[in-house]
Protein backbone atom coordinates (compact mmCIF):
# COMPACT_ATOMS: atom_id res chain seq x y z
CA UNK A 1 35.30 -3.55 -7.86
CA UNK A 2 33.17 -1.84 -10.70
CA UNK A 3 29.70 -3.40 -11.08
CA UNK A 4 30.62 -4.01 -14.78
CA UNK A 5 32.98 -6.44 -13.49
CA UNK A 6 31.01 -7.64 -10.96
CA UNK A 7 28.45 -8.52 -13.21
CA UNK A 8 30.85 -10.12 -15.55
CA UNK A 9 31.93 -12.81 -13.02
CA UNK A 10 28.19 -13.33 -11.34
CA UNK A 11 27.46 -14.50 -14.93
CA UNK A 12 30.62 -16.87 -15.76
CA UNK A 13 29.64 -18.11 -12.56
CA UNK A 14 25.70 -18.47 -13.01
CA UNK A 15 26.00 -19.98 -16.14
CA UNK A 16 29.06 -22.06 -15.20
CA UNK A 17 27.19 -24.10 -12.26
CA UNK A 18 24.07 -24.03 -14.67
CA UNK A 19 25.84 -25.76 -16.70
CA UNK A 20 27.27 -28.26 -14.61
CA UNK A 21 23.89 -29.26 -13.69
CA UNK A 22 22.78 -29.41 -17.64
CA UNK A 23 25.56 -31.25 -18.29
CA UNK A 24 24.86 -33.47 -15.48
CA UNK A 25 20.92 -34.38 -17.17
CA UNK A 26 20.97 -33.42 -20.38
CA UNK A 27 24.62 -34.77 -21.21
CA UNK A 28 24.69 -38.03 -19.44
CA UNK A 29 27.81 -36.18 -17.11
CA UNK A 30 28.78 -37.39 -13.40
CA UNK A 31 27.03 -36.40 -10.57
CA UNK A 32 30.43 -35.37 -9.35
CA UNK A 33 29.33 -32.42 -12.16
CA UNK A 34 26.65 -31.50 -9.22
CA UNK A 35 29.71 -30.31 -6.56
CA UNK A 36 31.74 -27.88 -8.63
CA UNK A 37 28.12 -26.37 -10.04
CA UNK A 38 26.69 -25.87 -6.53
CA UNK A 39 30.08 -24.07 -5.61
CA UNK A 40 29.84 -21.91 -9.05
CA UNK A 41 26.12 -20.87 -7.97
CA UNK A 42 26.69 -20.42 -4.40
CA UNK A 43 29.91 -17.87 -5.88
CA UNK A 44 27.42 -16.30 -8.30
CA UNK A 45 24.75 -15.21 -5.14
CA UNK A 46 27.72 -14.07 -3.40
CA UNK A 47 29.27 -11.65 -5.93
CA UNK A 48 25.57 -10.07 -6.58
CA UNK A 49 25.57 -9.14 -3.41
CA UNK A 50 28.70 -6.92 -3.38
CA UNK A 51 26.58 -4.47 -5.84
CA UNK A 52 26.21 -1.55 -4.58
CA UNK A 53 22.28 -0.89 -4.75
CA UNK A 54 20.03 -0.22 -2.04
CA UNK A 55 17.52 -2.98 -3.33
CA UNK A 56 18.26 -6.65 -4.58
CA UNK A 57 15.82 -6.79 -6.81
CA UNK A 58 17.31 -3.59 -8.58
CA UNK A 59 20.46 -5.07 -8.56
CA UNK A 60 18.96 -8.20 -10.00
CA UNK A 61 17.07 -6.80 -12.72
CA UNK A 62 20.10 -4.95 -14.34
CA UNK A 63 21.95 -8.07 -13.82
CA UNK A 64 19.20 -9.69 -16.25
CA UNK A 65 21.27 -8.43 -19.20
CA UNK A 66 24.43 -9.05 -18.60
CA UNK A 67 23.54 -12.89 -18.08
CA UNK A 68 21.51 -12.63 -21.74
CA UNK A 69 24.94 -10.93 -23.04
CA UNK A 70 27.04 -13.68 -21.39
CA UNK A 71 24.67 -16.73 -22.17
CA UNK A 72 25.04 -16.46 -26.31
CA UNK A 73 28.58 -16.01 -25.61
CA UNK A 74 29.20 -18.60 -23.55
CA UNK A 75 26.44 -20.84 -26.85
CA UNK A 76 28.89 -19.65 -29.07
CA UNK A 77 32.39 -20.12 -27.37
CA UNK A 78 30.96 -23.48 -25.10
CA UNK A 79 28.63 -24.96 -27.44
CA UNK A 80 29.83 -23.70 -30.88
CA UNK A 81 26.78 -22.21 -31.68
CA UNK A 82 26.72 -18.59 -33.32
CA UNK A 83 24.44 -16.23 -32.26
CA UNK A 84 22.09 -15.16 -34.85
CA UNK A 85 20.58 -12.05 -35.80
CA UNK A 86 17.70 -12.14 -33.80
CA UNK A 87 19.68 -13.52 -30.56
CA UNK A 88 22.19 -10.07 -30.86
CA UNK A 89 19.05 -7.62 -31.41
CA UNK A 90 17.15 -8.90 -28.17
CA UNK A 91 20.53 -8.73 -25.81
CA UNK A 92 20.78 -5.30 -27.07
CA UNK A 93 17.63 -4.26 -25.95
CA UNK A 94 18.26 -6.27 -22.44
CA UNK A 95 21.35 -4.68 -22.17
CA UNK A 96 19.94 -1.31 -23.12
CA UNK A 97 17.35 -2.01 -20.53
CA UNK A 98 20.24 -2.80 -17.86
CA UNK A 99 21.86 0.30 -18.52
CA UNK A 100 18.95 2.27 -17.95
CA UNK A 101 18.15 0.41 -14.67
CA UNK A 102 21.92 1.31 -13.37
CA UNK A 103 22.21 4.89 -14.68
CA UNK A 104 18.44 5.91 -13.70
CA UNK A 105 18.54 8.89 -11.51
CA UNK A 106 17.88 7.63 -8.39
């Protein structure tokens, strides 16, 4: 599976069981919110580890943007917010910065 994709799904799934819990706190939810969010973050450290890097933390840092890329889309197709200006320059620089991280000649 490419790392792209990889990525992709770690965040859906980070943000997912994030958001269980947030919804769980913040949004007067169920605590039954608490069992399918554990599952989505216990998925999420599971599917970082299929990257193929020789160190987690490298693997973790490119991550970084792909979960700022997927976070304002999931405020803007979960929570109806649009991403502003500002919001789109700073993931392009994180995801800039992830690119650079995976490509580096190692």
């Amino acid at each position: 599976m490419p790392a792209y994709l990889i990525y992709a799904l770690a965040a859906l799934a980070e943000i997912a069981g994030c958001f269980a819990f947030w919804a769980w706190l913040k949004l007067d939810k169920s605590a039954l919110w608490l069992a399918p969010g554990i599952v989505s973050l216990a998925l999420f450290a599971w599917l970082l580890t299929l990257i193929d890097s020789e160190a987690a933390g490298r693997a973790y840092a490119a991550y970084g943007g792909v979960y700022i890329a997927a976070s304002l889309l999931w405020l803007w197709l979960a929570e109806g917010v649009r991403p502003d200006r500002w919001d789109l320059t700073g993931m392009a620089v994180a995801l800039i910065g992830s690119a650079i991280i995976l490509a580096g000649p190692r």
